[in-house]
PDB file of N, CA and C in Angstrom:
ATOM      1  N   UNK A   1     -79.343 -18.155  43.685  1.00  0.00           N
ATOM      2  CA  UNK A   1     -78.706 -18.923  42.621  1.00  0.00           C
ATOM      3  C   UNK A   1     -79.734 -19.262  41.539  1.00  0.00           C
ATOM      4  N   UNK A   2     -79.525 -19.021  40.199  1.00  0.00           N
ATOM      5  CA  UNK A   2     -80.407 -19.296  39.179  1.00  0.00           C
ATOM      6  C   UNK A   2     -80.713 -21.172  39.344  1.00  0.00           C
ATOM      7  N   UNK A   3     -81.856 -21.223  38.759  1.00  0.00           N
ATOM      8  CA  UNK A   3     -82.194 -22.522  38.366  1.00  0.00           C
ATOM      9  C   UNK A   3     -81.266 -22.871  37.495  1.00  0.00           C
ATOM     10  N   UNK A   4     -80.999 -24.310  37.520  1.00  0.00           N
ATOM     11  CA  UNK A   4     -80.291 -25.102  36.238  1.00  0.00           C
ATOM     12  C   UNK A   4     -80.714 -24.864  35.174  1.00  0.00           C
ATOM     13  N   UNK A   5     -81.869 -24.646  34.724  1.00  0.00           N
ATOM     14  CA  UNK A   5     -82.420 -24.753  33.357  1.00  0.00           C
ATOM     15  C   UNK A   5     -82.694 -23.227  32.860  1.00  0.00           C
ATOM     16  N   UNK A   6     -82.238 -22.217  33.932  1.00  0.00           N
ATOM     17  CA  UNK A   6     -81.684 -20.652  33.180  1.00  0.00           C
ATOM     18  C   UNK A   6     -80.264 -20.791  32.942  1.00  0.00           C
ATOM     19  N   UNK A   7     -79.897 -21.376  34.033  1.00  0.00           N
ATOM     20  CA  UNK A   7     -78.234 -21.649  33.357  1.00  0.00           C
ATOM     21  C   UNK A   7     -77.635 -22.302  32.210  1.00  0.00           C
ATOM     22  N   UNK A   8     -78.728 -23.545  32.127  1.00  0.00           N
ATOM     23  CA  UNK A   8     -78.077 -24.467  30.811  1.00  0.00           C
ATOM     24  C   UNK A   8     -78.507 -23.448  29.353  1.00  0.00           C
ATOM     25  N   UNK A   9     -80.133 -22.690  29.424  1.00  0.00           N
ATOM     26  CA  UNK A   9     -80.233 -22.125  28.158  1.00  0.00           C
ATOM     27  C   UNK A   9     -78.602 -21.052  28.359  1.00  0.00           C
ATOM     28  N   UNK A  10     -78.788 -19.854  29.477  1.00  0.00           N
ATOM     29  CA  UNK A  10     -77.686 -19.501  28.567  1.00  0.00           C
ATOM     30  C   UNK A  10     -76.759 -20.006  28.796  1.00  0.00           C
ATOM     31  N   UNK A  11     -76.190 -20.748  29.711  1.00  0.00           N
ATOM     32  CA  UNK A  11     -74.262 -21.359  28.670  1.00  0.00           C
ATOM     33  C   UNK A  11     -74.810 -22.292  27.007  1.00  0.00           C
ATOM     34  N   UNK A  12     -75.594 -22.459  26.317  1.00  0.00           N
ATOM     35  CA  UNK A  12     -75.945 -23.017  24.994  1.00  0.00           C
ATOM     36  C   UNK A  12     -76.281 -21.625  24.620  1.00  0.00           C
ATOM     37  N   UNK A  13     -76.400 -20.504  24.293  1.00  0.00           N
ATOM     38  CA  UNK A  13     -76.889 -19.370  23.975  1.00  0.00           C
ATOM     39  C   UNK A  13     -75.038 -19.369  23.876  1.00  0.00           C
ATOM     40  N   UNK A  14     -74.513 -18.818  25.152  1.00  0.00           N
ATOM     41  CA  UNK A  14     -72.926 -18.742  25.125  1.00  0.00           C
ATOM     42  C   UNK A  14     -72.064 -19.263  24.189  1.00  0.00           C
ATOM     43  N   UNK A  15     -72.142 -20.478  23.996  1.00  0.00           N
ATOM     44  CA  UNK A  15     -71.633 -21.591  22.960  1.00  0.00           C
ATOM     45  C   UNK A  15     -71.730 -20.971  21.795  1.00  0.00           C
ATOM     46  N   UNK A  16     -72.846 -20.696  21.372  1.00  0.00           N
ATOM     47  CA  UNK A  16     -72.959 -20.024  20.080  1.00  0.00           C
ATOM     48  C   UNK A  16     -72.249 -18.497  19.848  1.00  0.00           C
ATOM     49  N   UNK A  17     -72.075 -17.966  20.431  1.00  0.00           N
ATOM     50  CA  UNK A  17     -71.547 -16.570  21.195  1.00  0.00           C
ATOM     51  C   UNK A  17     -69.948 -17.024  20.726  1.00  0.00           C
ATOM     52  N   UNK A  18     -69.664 -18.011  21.384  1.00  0.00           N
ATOM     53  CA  UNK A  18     -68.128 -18.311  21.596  1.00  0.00           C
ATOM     54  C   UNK A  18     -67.873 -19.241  20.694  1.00  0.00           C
ATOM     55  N   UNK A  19     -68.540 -19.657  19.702  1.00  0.00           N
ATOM     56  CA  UNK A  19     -67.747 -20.178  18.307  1.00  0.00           C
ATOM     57  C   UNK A  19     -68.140 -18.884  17.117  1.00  0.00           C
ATOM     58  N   UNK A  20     -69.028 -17.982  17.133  1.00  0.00           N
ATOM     59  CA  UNK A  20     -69.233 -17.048  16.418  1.00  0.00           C
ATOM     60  C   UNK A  20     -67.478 -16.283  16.761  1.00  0.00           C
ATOM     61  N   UNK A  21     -66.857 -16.152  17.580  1.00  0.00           N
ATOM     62  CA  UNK A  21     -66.071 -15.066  18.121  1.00  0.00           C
ATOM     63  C   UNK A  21     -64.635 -15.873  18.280  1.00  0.00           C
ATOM     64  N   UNK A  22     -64.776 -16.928  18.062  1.00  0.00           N
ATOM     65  CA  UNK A  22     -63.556 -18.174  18.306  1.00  0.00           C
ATOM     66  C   UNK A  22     -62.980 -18.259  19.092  1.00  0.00           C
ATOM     67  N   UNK A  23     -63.567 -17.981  20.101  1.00  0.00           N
ATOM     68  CA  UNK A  23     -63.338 -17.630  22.110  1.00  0.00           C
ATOM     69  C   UNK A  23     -62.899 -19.660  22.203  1.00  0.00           C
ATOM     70  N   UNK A  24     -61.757 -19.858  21.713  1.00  0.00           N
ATOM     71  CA  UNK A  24     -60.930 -21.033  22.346  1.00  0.00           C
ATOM     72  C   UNK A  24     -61.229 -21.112  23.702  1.00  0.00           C
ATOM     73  N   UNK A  25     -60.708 -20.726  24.236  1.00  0.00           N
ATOM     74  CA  UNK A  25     -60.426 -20.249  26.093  1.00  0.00           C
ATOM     75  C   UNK A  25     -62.023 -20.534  26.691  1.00  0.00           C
ATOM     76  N   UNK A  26     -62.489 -20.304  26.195  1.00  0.00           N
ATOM     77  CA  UNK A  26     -63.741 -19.909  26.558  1.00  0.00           C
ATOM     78  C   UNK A  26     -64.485 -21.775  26.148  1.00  0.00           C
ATOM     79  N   UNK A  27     -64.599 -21.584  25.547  1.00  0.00           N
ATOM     80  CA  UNK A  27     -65.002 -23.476  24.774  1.00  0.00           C
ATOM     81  C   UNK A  27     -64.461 -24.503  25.774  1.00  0.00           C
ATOM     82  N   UNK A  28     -63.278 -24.438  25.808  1.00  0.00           N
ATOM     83  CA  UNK A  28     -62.455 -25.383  26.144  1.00  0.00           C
ATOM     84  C   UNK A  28     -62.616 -25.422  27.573  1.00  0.00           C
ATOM     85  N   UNK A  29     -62.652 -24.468  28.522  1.00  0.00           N
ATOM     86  CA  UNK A  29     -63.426 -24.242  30.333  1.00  0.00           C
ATOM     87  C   UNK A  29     -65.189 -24.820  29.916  1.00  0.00           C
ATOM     88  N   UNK A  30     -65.818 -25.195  28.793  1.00  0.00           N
ATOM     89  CA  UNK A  30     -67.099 -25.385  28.887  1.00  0.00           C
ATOM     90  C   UNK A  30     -66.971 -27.066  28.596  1.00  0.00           C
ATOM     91  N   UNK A  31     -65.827 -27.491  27.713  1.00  0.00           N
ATOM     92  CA  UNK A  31     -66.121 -28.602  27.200  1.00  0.00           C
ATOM     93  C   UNK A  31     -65.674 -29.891  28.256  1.00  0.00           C
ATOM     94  N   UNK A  32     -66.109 -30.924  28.520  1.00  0.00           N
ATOM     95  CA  UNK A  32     -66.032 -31.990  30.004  1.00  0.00           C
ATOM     96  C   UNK A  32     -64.315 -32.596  29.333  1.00  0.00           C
ATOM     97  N   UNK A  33     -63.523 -33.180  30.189  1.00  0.00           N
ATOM     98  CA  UNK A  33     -62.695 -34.108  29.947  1.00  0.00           C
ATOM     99  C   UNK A  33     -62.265 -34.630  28.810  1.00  0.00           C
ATOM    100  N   UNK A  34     -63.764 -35.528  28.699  1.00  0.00           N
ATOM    101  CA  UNK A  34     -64.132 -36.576  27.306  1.00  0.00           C
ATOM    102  C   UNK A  34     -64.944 -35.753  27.293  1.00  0.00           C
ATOM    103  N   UNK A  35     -65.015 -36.063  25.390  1.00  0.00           N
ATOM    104  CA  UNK A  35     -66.262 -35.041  24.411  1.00  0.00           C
ATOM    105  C   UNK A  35     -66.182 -35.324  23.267  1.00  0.00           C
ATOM    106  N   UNK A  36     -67.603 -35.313  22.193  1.00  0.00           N
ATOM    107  CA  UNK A  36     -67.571 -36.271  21.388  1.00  0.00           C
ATOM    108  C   UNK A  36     -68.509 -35.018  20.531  1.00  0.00           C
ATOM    109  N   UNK A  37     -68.264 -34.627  19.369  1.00  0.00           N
ATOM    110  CA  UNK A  37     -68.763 -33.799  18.462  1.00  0.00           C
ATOM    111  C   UNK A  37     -69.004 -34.634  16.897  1.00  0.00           C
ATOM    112  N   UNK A  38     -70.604 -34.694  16.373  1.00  0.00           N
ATOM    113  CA  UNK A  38     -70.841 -35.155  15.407  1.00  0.00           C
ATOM    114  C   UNK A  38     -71.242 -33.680  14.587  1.00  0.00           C
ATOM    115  N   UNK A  39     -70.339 -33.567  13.461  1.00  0.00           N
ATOM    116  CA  UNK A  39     -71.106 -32.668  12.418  1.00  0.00           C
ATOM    117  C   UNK A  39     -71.993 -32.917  11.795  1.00  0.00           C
ATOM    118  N   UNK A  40     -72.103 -31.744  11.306  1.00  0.00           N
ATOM    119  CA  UNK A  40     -73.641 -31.662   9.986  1.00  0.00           C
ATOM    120  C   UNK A  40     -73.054 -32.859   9.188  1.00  0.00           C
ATOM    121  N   UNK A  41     -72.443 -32.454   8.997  1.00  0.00           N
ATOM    122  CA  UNK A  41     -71.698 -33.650   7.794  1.00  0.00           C
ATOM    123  C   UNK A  41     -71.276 -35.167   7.895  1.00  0.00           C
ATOM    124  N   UNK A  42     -71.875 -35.408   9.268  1.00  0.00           N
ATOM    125  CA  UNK A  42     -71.686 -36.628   9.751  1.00  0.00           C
ATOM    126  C   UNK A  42     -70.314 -37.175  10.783  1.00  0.00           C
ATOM    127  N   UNK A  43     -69.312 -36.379  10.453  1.00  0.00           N
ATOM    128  CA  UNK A  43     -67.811 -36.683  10.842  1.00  0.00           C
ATOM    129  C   UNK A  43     -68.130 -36.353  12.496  1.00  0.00           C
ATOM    130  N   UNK A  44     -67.402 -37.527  12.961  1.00  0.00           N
ATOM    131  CA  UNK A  44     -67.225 -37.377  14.611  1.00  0.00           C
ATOM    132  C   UNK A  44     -65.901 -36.881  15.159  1.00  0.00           C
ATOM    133  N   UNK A  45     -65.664 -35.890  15.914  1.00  0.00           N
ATOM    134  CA  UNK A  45     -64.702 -35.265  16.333  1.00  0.00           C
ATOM    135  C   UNK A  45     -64.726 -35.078  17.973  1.00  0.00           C
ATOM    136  N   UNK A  46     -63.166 -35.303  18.390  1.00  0.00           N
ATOM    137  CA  UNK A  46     -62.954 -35.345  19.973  1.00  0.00           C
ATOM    138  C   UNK A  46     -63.192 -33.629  20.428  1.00  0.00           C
ATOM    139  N   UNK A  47     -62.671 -33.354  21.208  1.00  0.00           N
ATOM    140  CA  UNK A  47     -62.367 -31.963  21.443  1.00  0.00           C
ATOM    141  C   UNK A  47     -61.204 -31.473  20.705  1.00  0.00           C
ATOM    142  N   UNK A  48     -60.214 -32.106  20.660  1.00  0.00           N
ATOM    143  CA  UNK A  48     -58.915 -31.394  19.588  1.00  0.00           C
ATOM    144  C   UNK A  48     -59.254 -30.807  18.369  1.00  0.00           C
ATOM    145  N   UNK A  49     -60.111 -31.892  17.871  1.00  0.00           N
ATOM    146  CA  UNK A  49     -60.770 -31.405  16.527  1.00  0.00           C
ATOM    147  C   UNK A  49     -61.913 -30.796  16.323  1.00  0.00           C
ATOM    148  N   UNK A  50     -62.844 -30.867  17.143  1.00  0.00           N
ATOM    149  CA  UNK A  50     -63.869 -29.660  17.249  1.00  0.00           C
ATOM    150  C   UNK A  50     -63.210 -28.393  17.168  1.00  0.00           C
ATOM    151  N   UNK A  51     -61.784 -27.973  18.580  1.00  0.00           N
ATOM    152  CA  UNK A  51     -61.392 -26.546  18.880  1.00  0.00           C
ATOM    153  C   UNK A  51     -60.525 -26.283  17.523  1.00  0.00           C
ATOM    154  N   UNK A  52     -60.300 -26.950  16.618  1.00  0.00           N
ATOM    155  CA  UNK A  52     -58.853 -26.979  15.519  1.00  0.00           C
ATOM    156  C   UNK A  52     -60.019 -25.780  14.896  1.00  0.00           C
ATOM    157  N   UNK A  53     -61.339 -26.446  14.780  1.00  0.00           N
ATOM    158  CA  UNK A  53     -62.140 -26.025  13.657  1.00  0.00           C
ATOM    159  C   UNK A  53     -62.871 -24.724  14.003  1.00  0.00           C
ATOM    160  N   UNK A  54     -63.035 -24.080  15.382  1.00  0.00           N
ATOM    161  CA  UNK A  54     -63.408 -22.813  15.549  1.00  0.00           C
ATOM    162  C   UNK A  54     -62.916 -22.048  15.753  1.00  0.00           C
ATOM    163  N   UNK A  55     -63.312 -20.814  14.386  1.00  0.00           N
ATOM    164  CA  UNK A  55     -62.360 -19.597  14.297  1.00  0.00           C
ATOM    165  C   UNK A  55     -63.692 -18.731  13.954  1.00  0.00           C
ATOM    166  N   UNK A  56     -63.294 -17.330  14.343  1.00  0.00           N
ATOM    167  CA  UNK A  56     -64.479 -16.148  13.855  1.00  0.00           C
ATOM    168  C   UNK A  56     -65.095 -16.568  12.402  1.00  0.00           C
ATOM    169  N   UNK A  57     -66.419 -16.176  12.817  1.00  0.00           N
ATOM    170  CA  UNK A  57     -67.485 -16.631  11.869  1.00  0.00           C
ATOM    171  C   UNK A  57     -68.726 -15.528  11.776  1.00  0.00           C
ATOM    172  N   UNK A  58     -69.373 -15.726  11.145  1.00  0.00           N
ATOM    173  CA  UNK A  58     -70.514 -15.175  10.841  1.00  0.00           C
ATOM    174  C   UNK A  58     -71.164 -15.435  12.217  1.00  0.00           C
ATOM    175  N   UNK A  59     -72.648 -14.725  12.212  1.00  0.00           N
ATOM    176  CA  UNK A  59     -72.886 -14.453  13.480  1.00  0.00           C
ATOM    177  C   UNK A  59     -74.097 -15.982  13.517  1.00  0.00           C
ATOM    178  N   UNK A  60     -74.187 -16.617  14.720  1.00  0.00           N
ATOM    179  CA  UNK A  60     -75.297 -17.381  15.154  1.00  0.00           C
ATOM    180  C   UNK A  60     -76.422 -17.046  15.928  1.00  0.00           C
ATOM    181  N   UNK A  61     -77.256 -17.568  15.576  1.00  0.00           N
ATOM    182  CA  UNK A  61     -78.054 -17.258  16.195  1.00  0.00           C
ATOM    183  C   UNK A  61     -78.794 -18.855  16.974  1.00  0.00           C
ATOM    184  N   UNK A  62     -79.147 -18.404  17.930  1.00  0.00           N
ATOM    185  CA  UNK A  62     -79.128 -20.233  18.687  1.00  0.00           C
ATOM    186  C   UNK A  62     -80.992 -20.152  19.641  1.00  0.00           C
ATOM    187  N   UNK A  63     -81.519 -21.073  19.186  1.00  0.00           N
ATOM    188  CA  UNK A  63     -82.731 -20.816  19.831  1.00  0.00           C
ATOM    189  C   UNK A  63     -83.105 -22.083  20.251  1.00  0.00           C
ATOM    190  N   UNK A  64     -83.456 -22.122  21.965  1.00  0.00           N
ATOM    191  CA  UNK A  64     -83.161 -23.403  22.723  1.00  0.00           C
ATOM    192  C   UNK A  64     -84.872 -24.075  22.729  1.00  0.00           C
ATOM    193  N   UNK A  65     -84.979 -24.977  22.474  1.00  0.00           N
ATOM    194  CA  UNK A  65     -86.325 -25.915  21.773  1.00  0.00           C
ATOM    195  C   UNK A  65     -86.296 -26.638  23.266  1.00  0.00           C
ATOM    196  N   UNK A  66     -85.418 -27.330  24.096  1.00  0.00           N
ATOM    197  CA  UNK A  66     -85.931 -28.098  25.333  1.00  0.00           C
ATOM    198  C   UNK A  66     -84.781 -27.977  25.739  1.00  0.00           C
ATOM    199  N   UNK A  67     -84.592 -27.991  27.247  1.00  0.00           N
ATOM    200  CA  UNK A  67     -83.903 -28.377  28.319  1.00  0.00           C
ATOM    201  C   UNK A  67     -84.514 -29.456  29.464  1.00  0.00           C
ATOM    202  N   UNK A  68     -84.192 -30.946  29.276  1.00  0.00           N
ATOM    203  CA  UNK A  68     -84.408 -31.611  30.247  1.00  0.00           C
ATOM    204  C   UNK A  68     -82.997 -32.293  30.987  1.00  0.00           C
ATOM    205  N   UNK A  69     -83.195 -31.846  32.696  1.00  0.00           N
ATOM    206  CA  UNK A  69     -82.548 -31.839  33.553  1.00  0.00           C
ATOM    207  C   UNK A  69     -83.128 -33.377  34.402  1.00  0.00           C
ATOM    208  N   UNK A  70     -81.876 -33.791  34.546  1.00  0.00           N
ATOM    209  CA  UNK A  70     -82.129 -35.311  35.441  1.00  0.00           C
ATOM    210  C   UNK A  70     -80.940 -35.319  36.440  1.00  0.00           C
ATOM    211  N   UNK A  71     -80.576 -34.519  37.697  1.00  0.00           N
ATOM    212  CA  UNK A  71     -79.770 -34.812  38.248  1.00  0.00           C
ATOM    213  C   UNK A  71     -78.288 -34.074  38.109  1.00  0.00           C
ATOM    214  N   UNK A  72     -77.771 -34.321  38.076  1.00  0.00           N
ATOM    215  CA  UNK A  72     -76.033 -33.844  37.432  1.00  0.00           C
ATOM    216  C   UNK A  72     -76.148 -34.289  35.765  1.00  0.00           C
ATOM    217  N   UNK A  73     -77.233 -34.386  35.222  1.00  0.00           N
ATOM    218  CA  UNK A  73     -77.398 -34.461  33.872  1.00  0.00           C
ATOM    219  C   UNK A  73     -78.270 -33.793  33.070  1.00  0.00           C
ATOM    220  N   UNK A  74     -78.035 -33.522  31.966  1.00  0.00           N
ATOM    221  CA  UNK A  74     -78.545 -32.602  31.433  1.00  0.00           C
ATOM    222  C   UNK A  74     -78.847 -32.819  29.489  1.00  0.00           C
ATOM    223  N   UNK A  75     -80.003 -32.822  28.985  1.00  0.00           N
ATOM    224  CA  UNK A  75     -80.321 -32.856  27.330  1.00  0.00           C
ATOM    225  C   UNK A  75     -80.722 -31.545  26.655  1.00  0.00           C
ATOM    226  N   UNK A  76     -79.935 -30.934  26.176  1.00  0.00           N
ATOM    227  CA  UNK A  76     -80.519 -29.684  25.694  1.00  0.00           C
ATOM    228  C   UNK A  76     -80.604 -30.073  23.961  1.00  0.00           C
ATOM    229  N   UNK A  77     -81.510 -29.208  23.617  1.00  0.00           N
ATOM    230  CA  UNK A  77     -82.034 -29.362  22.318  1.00  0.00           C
ATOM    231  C   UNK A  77     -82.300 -27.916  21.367  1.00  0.00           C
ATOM    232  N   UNK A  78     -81.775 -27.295  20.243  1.00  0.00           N
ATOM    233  CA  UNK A  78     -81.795 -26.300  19.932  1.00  0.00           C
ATOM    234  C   UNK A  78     -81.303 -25.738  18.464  1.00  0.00           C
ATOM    235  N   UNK A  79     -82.134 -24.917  18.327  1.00  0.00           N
ATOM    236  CA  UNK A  79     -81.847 -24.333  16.708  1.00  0.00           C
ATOM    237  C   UNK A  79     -81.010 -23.924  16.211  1.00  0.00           C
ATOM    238  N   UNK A  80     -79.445 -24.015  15.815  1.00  0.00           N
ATOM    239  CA  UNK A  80     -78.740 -22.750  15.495  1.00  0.00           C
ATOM    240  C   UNK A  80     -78.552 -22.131  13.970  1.00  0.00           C
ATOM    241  N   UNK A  81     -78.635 -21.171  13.982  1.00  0.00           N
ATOM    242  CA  UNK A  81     -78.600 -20.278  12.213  1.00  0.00           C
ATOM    243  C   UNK A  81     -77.914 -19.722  11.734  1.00  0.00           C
ATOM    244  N   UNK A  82     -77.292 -20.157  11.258  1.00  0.00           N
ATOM    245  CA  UNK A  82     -76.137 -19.177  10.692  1.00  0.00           C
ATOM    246  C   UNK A  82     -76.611 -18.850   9.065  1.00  0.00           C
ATOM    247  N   UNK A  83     -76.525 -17.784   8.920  1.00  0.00           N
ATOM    248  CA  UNK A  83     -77.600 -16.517   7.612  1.00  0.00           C
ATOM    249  C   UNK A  83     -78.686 -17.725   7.128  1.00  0.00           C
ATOM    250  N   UNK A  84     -78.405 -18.071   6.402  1.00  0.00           N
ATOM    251  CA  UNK A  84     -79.665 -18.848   5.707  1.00  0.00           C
ATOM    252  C   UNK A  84     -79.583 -20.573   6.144  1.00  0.00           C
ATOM    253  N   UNK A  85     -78.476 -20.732   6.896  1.00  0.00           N
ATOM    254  CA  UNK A  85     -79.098 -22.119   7.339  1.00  0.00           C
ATOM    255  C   UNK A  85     -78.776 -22.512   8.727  1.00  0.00           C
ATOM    256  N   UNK A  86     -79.612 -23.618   8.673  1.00  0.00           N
ATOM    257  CA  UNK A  86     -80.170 -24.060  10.168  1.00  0.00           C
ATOM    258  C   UNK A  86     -79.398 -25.087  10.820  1.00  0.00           C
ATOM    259  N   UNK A  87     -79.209 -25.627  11.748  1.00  0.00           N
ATOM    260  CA  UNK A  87     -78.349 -26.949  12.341  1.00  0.00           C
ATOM    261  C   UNK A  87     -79.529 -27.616  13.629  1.00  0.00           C
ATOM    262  N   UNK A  88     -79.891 -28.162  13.711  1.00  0.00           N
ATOM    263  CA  UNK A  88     -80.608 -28.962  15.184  1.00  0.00           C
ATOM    264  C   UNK A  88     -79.372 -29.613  15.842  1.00  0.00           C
ATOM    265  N   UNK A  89     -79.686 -28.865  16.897  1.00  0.00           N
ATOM    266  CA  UNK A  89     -78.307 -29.663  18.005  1.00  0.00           C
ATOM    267  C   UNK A  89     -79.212 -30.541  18.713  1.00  0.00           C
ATOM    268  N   UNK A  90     -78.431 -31.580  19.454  1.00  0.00           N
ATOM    269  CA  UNK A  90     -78.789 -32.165  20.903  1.00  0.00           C
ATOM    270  C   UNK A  90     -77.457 -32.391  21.422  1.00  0.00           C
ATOM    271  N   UNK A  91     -77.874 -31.775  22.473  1.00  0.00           N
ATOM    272  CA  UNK A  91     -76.110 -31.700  23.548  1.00  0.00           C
ATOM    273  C   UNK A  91     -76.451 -32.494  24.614  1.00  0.00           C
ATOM    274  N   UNK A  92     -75.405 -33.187  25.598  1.00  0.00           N
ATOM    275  CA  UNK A  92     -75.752 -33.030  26.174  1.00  0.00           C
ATOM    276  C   UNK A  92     -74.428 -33.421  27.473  1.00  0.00           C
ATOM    277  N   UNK A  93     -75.047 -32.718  28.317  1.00  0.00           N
ATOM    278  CA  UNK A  93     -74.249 -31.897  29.546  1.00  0.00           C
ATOM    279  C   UNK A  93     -74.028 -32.430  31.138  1.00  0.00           C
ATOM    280  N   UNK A  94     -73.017 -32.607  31.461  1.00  0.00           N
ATOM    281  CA  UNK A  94     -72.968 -33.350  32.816  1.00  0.00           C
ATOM    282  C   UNK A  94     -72.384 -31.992  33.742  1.00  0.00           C
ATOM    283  N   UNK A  95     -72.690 -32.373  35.478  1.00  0.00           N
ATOM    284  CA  UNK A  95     -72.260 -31.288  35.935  1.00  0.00           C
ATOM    285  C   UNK A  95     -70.802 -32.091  37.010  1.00  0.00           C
ATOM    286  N   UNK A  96     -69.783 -31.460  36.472  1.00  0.00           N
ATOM    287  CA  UNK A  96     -68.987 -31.545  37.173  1.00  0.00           C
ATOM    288  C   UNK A  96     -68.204 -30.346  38.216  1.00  0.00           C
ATOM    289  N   UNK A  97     -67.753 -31.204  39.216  1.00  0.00           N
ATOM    290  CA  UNK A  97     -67.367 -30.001  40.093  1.00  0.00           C
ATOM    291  C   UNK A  97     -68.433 -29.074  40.331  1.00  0.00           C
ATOM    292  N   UNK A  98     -69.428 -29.122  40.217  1.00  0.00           N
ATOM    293  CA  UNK A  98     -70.074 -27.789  40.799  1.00  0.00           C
ATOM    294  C   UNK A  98     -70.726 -27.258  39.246  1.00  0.00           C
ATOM    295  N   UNK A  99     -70.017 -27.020  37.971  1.00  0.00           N
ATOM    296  CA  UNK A  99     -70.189 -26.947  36.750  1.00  0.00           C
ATOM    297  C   UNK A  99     -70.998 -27.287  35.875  1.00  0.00           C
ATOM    298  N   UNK A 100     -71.481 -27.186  34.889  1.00  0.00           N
ATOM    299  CA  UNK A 100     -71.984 -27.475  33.475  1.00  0.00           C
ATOM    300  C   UNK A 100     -70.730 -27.920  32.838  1.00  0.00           C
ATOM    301  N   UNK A 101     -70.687 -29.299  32.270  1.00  0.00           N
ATOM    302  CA  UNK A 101     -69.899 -29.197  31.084  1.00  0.00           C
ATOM    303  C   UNK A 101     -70.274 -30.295  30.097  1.00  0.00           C
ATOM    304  N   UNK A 102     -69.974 -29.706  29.014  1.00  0.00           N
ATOM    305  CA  UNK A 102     -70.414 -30.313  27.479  1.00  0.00           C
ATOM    306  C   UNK A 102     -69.768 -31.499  27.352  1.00  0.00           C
ATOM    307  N   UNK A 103     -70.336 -32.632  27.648  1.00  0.00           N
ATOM    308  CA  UNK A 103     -69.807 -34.193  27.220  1.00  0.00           C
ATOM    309  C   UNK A 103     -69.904 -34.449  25.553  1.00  0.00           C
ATOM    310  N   UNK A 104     -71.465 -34.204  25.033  1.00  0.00           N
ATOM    311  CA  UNK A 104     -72.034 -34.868  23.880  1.00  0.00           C
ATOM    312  C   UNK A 104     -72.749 -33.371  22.942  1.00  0.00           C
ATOM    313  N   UNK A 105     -72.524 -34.139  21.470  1.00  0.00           N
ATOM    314  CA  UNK A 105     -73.103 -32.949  20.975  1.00  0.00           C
ATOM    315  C   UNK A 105     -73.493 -33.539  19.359  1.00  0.00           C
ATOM    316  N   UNK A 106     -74.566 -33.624  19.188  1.00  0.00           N
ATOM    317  CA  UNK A 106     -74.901 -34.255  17.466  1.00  0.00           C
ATOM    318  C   UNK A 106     -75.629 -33.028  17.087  1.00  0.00           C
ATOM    319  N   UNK A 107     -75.024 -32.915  15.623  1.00  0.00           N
ATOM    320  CA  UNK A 107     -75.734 -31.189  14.983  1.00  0.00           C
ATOM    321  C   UNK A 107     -75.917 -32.128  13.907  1.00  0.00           C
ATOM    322  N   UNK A 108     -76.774 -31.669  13.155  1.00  0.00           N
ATOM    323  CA  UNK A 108     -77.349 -32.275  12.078  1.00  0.00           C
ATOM    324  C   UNK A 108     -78.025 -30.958  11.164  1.00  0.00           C
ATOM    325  N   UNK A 109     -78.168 -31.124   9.641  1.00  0.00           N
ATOM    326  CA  UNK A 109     -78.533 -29.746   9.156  1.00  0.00           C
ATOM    327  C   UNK A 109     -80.292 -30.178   9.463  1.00  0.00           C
ATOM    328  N   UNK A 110     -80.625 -28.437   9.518  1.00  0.00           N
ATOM    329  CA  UNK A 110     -81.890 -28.573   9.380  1.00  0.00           C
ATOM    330  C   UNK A 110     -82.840 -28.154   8.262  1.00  0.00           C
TER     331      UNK A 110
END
């Protein structure tokens, strides 16, 4: 079984994968119960409104800066690019059921 912290980079590698491609289905099996999305732009969004807003896009590119693991918890930290600009994420991830899933997520431009 992989370590947690090969798993968390790629399901956050994935993420980016699956809003580039607007893989709904796919998001929504990653995202926890409760979930709380802050944009670049400041606006806070549940999961309804995060998934309203991903549809095929230009391609990302996502490059993971830290993964610290505490238990069934998880802070990931990471670059994403889309053509000429940048976003700093911090996510962060609880394990349920056996799972990874995305509770928290603040993107901010970079």
């Amino acid at each position: 079984m992989q370590d947690d912290k090969a798993i968390l980079e790629q399901l956050n590698v994935q993420i980016g994968i699956a809003e580039t491609n607007g893989d709904l289905k796919w998001l929504v099996d990653v995202i926890a119960s409760e979930f709380a999305f802050r944009r670049a732009n400041g606006k806070i969004d549940g999961a309804v409104g995060f998934l309203k807003a991903v549809k095929p896009s230009d391609p990302r590119t996502t490059k993971i800066k830290s993964i610290d693991v505490y238990g069934d918890r998880a802070v990931v930290t990471c670059l994403v690019t889309m053509g000429d600009r940048s976003f700093h994420n911090i996510r962060l991830l609880i394990r349920q059921d056996g799972q990874w899933k995305l509770l928290g997520w603040a993107n901010e431009p970079q």
